[in-house]
C-alpha atoms as a PDB file:
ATOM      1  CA  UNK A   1     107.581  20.741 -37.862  1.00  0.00           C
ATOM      2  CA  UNK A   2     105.479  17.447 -37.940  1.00  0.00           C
ATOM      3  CA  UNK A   3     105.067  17.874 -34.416  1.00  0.00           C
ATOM      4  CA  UNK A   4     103.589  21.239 -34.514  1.00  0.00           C
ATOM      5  CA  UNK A   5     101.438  20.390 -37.504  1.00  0.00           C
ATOM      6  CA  UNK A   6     100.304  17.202 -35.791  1.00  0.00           C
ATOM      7  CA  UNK A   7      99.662  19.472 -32.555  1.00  0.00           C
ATOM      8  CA  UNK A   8      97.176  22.267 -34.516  1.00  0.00           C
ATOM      9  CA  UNK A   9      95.519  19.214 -35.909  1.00  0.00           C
ATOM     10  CA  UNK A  10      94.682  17.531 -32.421  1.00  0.00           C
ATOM     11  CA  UNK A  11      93.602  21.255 -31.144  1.00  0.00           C
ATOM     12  CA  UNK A  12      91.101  22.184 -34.509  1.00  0.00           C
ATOM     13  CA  UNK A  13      89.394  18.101 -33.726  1.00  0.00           C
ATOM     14  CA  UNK A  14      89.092  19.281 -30.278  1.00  0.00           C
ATOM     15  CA  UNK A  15      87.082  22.948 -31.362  1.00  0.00           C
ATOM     16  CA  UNK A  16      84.814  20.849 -34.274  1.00  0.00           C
ATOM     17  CA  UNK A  17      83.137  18.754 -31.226  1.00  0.00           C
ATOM     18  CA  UNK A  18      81.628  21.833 -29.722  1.00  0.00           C
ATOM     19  CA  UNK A  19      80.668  23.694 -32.437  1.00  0.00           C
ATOM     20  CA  UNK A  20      78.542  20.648 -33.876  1.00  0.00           C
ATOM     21  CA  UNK A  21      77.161  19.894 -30.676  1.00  0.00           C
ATOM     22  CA  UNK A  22      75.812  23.792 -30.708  1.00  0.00           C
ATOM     23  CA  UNK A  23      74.356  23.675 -34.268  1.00  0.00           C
ATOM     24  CA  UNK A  24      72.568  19.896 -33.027  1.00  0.00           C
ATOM     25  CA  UNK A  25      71.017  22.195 -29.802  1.00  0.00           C
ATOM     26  CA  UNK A  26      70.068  25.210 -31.982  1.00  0.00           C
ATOM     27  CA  UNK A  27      68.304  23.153 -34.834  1.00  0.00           C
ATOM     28  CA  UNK A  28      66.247  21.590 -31.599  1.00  0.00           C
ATOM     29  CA  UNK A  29      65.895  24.798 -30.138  1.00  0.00           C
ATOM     30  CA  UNK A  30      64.403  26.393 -33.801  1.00  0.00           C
ATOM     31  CA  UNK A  31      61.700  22.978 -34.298  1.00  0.00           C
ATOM     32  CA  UNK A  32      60.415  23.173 -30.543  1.00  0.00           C
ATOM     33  CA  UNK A  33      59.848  26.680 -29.859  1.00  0.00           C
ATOM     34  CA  UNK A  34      56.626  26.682 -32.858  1.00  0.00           C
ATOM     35  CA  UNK A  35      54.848  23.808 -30.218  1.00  0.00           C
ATOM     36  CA  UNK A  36      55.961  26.232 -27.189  1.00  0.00           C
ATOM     37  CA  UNK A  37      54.303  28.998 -28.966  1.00  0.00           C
ATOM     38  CA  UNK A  38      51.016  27.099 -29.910  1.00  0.00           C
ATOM     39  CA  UNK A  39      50.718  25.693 -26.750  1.00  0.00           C
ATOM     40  CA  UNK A  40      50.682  28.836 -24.970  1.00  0.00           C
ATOM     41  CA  UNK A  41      48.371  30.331 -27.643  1.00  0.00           C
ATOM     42  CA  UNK A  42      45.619  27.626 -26.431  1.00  0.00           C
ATOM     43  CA  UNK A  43      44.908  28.884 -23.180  1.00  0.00           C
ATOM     44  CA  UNK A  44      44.516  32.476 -24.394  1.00  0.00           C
ATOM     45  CA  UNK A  45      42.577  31.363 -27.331  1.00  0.00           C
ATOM     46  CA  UNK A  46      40.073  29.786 -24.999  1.00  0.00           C
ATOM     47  CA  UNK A  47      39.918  33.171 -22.953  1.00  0.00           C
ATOM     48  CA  UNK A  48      38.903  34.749 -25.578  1.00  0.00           C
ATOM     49  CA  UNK A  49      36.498  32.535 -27.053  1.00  0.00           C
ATOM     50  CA  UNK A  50      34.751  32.627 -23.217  1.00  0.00           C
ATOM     51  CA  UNK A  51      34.904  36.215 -22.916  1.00  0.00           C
ATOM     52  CA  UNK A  52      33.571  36.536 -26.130  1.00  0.00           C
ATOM     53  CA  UNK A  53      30.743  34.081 -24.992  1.00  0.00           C
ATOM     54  CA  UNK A  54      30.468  35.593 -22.178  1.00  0.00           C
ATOM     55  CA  UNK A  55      30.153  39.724 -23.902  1.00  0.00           C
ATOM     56  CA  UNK A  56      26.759  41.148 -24.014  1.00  0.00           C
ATOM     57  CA  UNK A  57      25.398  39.327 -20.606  1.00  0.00           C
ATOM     58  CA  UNK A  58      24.060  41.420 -18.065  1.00  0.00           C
ATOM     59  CA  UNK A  59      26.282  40.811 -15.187  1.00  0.00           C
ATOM     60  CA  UNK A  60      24.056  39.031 -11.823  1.00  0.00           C
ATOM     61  CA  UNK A  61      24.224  39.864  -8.579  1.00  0.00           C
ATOM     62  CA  UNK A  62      23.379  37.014  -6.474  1.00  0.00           C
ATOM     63  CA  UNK A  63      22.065  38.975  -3.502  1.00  0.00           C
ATOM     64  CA  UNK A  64      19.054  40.658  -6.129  1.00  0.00           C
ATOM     65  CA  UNK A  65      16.038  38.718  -5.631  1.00  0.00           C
ATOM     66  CA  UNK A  66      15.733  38.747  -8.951  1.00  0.00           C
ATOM     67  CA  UNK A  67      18.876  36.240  -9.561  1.00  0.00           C
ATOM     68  CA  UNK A  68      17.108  33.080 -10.190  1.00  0.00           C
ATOM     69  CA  UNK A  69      14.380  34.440 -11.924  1.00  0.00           C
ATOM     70  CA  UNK A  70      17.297  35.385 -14.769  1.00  0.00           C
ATOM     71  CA  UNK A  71      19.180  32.027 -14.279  1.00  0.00           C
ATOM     72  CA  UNK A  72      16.525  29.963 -14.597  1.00  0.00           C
ATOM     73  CA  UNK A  73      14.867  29.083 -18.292  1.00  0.00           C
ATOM     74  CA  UNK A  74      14.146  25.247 -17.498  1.00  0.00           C
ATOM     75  CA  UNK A  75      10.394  23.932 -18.499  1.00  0.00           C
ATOM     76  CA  UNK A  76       9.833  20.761 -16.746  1.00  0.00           C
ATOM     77  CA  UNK A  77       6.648  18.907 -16.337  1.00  0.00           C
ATOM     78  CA  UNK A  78       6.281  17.661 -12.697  1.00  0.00           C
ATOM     79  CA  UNK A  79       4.795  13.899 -12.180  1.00  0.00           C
ATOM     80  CA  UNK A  80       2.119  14.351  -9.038  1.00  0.00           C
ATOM     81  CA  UNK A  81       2.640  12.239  -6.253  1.00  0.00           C
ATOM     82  CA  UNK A  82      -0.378  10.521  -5.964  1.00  0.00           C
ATOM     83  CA  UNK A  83      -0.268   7.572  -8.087  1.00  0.00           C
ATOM     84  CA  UNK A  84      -3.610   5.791  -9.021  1.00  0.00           C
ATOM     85  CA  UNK A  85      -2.402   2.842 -11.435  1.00  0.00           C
ATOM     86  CA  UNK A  86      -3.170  -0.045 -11.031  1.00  0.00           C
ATOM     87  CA  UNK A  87      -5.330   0.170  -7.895  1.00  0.00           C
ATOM     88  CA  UNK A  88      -8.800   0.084  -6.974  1.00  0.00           C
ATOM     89  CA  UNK A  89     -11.118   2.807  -5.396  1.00  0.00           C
ATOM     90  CA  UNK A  90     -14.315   2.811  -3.839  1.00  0.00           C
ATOM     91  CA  UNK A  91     -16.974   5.716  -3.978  1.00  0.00           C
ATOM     92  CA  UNK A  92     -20.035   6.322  -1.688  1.00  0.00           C
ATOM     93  CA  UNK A  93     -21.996   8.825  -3.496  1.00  0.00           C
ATOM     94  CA  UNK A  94     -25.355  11.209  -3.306  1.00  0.00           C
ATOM     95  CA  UNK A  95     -26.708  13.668  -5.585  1.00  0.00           C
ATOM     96  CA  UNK A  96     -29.526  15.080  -7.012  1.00  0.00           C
ATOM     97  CA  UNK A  97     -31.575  14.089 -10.493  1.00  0.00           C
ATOM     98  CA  UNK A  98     -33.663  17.435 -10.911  1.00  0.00           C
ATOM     99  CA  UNK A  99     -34.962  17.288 -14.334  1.00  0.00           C
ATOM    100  CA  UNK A 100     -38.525  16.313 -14.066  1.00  0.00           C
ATOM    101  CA  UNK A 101     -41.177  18.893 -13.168  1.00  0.00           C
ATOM    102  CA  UNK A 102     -43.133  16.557 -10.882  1.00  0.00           C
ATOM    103  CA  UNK A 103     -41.038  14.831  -9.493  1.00  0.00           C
ATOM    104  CA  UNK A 104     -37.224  15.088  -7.516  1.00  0.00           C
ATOM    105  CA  UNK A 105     -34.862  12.264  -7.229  1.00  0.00           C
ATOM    106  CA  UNK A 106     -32.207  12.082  -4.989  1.00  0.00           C
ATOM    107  CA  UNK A 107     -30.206   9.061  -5.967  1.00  0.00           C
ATOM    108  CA  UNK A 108     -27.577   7.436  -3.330  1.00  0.00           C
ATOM    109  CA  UNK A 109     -24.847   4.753  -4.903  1.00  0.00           C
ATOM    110  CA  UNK A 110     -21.287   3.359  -4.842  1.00  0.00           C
ATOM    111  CA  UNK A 111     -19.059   3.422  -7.436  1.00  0.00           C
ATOM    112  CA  UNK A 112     -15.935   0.860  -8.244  1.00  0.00           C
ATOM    113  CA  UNK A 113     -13.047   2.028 -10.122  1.00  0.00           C
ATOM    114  CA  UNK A 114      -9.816   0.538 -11.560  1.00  0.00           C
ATOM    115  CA  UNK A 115      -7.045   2.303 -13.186  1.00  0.00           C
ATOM    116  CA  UNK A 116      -5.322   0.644 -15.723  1.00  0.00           C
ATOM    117  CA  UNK A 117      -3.199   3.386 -16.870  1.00  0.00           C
ATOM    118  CA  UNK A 118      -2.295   6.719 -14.382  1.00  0.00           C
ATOM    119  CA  UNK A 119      -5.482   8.356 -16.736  1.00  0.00           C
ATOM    120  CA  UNK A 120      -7.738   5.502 -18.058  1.00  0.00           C
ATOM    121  CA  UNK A 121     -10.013   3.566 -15.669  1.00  0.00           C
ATOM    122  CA  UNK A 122     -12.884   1.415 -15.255  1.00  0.00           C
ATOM    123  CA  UNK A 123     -16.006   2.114 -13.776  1.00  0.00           C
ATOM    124  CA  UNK A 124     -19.185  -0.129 -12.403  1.00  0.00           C
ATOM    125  CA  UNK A 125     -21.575   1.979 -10.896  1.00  0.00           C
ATOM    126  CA  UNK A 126     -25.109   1.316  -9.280  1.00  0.00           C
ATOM    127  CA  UNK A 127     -27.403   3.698  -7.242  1.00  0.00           C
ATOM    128  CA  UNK A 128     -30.896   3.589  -5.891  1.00  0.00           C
ATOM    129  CA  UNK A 129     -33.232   6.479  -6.219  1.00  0.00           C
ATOM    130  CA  UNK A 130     -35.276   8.267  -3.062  1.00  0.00           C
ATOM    131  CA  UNK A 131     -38.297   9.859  -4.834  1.00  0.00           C
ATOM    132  CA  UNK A 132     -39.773  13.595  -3.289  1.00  0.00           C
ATOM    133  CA  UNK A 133     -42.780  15.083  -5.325  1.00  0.00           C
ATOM    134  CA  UNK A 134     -41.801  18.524  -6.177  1.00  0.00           C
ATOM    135  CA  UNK A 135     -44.123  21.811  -5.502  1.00  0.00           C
ATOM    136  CA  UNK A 136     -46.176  22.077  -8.517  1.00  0.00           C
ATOM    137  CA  UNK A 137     -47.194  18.349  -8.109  1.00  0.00           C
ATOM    138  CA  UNK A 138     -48.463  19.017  -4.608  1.00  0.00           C
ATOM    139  CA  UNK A 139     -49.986  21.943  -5.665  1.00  0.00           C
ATOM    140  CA  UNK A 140     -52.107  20.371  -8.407  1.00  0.00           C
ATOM    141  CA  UNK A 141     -52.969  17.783  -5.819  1.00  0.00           C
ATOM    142  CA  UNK A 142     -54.102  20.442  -3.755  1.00  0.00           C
ATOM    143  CA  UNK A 143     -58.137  21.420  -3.347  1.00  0.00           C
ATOM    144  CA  UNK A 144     -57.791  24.247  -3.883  1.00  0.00           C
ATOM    145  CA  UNK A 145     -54.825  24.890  -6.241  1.00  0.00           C
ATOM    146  CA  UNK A 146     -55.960  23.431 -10.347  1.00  0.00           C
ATOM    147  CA  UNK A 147     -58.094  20.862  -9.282  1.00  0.00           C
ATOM    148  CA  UNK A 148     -56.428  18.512 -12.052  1.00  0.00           C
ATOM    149  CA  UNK A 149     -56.618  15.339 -12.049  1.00  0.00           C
ATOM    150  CA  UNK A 150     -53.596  12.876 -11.513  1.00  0.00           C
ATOM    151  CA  UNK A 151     -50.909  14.090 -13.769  1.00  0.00           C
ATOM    152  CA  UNK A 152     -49.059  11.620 -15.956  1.00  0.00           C
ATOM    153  CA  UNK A 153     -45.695  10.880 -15.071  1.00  0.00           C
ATOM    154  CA  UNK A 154     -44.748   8.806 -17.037  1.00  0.00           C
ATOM    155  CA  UNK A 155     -40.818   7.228 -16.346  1.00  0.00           C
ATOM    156  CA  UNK A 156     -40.006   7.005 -12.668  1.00  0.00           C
ATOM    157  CA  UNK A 157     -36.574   6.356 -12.368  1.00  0.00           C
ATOM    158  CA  UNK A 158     -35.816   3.803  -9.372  1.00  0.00           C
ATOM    159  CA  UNK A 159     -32.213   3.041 -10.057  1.00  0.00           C
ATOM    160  CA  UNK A 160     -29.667   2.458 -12.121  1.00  0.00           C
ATOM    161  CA  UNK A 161     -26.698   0.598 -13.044  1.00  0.00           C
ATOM    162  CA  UNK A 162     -23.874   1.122 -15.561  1.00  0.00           C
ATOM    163  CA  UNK A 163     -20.319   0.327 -16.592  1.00  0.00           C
ATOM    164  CA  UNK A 164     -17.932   2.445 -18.401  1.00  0.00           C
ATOM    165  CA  UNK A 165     -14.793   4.158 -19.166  1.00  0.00           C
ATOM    166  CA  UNK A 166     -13.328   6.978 -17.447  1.00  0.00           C
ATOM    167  CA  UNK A 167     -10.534   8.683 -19.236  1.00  0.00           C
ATOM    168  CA  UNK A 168      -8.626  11.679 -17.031  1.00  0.00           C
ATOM    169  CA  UNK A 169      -7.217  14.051 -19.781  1.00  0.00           C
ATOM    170  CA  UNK A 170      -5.946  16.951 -17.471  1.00  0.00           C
ATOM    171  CA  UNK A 171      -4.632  16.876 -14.340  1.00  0.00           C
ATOM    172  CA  UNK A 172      -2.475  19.433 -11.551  1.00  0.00           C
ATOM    173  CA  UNK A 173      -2.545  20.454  -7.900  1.00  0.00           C
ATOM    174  CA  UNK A 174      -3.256  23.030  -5.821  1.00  0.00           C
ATOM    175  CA  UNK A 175      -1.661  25.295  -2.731  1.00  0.00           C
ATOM    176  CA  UNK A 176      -3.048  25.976   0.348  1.00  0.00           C
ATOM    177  CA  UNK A 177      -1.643  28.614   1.697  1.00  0.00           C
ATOM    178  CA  UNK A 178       2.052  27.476   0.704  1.00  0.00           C
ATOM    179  CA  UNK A 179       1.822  24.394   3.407  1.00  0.00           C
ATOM    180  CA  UNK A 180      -0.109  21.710   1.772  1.00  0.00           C
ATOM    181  CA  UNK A 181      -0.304  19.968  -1.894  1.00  0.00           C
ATOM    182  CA  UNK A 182      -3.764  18.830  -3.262  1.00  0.00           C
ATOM    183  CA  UNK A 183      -3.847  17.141  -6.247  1.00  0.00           C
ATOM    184  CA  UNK A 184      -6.669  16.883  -8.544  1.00  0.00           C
ATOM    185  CA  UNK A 185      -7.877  16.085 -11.868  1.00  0.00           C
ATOM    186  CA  UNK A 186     -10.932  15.995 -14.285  1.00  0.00           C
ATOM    187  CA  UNK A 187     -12.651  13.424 -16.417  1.00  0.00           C
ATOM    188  CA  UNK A 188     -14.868  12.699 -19.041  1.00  0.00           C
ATOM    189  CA  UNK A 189     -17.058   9.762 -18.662  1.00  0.00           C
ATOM    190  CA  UNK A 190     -19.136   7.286 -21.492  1.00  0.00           C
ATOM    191  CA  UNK A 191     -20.542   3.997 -20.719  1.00  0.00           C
ATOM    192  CA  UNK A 192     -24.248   2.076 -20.829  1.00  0.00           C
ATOM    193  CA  UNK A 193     -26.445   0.366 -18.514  1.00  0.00           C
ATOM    194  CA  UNK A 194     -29.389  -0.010 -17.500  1.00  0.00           C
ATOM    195  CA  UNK A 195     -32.375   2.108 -15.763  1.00  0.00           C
ATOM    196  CA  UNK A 196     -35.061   0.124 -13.805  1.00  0.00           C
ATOM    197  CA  UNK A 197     -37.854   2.541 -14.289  1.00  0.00           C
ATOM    198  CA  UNK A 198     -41.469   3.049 -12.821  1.00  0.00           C
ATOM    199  CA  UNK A 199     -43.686   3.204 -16.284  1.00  0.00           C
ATOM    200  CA  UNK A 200     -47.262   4.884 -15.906  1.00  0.00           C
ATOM    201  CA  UNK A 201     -48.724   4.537 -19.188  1.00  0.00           C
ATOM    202  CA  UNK A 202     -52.329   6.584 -18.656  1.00  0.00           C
ATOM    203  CA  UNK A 203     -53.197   9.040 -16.181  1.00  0.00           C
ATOM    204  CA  UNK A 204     -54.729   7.749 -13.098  1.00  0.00           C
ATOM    205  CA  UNK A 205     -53.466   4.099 -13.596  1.00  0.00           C
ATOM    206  CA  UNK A 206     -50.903   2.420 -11.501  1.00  0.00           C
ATOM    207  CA  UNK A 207     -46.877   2.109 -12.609  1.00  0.00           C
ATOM    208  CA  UNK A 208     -45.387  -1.224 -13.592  1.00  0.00           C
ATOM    209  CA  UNK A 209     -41.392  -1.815 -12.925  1.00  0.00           C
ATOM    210  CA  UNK A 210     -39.434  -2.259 -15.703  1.00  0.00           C
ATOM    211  CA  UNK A 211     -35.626  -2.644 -17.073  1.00  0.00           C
ATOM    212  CA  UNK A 212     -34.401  -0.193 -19.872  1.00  0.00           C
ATOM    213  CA  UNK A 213     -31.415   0.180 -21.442  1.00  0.00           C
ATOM    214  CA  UNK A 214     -29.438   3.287 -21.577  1.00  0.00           C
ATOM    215  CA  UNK A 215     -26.499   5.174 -22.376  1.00  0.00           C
ATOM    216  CA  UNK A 216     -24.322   7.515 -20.348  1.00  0.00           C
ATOM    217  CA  UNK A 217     -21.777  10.698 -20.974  1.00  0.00           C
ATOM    218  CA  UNK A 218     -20.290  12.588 -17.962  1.00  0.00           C
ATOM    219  CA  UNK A 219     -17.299  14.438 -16.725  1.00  0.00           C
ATOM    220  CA  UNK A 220     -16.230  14.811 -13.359  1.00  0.00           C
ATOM    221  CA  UNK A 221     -13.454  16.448 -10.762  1.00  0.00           C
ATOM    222  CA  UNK A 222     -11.486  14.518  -8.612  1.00  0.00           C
ATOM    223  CA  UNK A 223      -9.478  16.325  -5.076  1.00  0.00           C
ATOM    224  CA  UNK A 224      -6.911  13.594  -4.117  1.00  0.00           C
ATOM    225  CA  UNK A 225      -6.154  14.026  -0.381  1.00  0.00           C
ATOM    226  CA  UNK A 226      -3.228  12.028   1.435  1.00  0.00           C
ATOM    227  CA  UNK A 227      -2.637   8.715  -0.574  1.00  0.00           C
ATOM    228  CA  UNK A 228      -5.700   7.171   0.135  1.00  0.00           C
ATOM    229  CA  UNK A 229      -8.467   9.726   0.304  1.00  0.00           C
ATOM    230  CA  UNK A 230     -10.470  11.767  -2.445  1.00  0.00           C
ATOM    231  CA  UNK A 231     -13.213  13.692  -3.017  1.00  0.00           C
ATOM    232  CA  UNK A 232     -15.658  13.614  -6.419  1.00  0.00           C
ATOM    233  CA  UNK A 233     -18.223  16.217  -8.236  1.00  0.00           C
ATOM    234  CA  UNK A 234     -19.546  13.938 -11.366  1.00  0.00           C
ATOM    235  CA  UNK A 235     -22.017  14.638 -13.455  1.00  0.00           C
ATOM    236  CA  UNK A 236     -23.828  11.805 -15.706  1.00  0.00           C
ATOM    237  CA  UNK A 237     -26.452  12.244 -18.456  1.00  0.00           C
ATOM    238  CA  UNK A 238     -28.342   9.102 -18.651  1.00  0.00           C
ATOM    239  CA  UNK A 239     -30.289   8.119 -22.244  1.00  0.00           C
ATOM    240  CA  UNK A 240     -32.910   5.986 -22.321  1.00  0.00           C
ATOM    241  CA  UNK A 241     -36.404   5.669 -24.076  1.00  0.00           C
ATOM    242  CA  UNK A 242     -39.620   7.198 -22.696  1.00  0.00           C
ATOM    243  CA  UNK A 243     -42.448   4.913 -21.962  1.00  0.00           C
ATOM    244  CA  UNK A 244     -44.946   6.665 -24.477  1.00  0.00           C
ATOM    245  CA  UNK A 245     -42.062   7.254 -27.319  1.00  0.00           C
ATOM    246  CA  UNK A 246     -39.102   9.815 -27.730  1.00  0.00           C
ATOM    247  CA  UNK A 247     -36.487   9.836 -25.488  1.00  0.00           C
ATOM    248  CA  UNK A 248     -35.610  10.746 -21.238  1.00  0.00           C
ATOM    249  CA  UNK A 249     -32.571  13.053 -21.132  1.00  0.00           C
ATOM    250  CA  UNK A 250     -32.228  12.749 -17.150  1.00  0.00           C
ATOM    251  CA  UNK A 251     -29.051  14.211 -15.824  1.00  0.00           C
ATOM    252  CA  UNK A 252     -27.763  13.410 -12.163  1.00  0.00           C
ATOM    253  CA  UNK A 253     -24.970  15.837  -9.854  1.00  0.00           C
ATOM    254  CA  UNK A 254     -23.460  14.122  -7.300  1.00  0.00           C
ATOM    255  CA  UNK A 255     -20.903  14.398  -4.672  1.00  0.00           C
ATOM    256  CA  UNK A 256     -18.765  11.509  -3.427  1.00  0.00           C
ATOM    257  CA  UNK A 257     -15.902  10.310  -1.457  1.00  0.00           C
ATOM    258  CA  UNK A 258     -13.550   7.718  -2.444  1.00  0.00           C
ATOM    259  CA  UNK A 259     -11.268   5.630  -0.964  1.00  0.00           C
ATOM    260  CA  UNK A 260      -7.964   3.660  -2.599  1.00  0.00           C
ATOM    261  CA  UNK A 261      -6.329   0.394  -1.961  1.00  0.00           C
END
């Protein structure tokens, strides 16, 4: 009888190992499979969220010409190549000083620039002044056009020389026919200097040379060509006193080309 009891009670030790060893696997079976599930959740989470993103977008073809004009919403502003700070530029110039009724001027000079900043510079600037007598002088010189007298001139202008600041506000560039760049941009110009000017105080009497003071405004546009080369349209409005009182507005146009180290 002992035996057998002692036998049953060998047999039910050997059936308890099991059975806790399957409630031990169940309980870890029950805590992982809440991870599993949110794990697998993620990736279709983040589906949707995309196509959700994604809903309402007009689907591209890439072959429509029209692709990158719908893909592309980037504003950028583009730094020209041509780089003028910091270097020096010289400008043989001509132009024209029209404003006096008597007489034309047709001024030729050189220019020196250098650029501090890609848009400020420095300008010295001195030209000398051819002098033509227009129409209506020769024709009041003429026998038989008024029969005036000598008419009264008053300022010639002979030269002039100033030094200013040049400050470049707007610049950009230009096609030609899809092959080459040119850059370009335009200035505005003030300074002072001086005019040496050929007084004639009274009709009929000779002219005296004499230095003036004066201001000057401008503005100008600037074609840069290569790395080296440019060309210039300024225009300058020179201010200085009249000989006999108030004040000579002369304004010059000229056309240049310039040339950077």
């Amino acid at each position: 009888m002992n035996y057998a009891v002692g036998d049953r009670s060998v047999n039910a030790k050997r059936i308890q190992v099991p059975l806790w060893a399957l409630v031990v696997a169940l309980t870890v079976a029950l805590l992982a499979t809440p991870a599993l599930a949110q794990e697998a959740g993620e990736p279709a989470a983040a589906g949707a969220e995309e196509a959700a993103q994604n809903e309402g977008l007009p689907e591209l073809d890439e072959d429509d010409p029209m692709y990158w004009a719908e893909m592309r919403e980037v504003y950028v502003m583009q730094q020209r190549a041509f780089l003028k700070e910091g270097r020096f530029a010289l400008t043989l110039y001509g132009g024209i000083i029209p404003n006096n009724i008597f007489e034309q001027y047709l001024p030729l000079g050189i220019r020196a620039n250098y650029f501090l900043l890609e848009n400020i510079g420095l300008e010295l600037a001195g030209s000398y002044a051819f002098r033509r007598d227009t129409q209506l002088r020769d024709t009041l010189r003429d026998e038989s056009g008024a029969d005036a007298q000598e008419v009264l001139i008053g300022d010639g202008q002979a030269s002039h020389f100033n030094f200013g600041v040049m400050w470049s506000p707007v610049y950009g560039k230009l096609a030609y026919y899809n092959d080459r760049i040119i850059y370009l941009d335009m200035n505005v110009f003030g300074g002072a200097g001086m005019v040496v000017a050929q007084t004639q105080s009274d009709f009929n009497s000779g002219r005296s040379t004499t230095a003036k003071f004066e201001g000057v405004l401008g503005a100008g546009l600037a074609l840069y060509v290569g790395e080296h080369a440019s060309v210039r349209a300024d225009y300058r409005q020179f201010i200085f006193g009249k000989v006999n009182g108030g004040v000579a507005k002369p304004s010059e146009i000229s056309l240049g080309f310039s040339w950077f180290f």
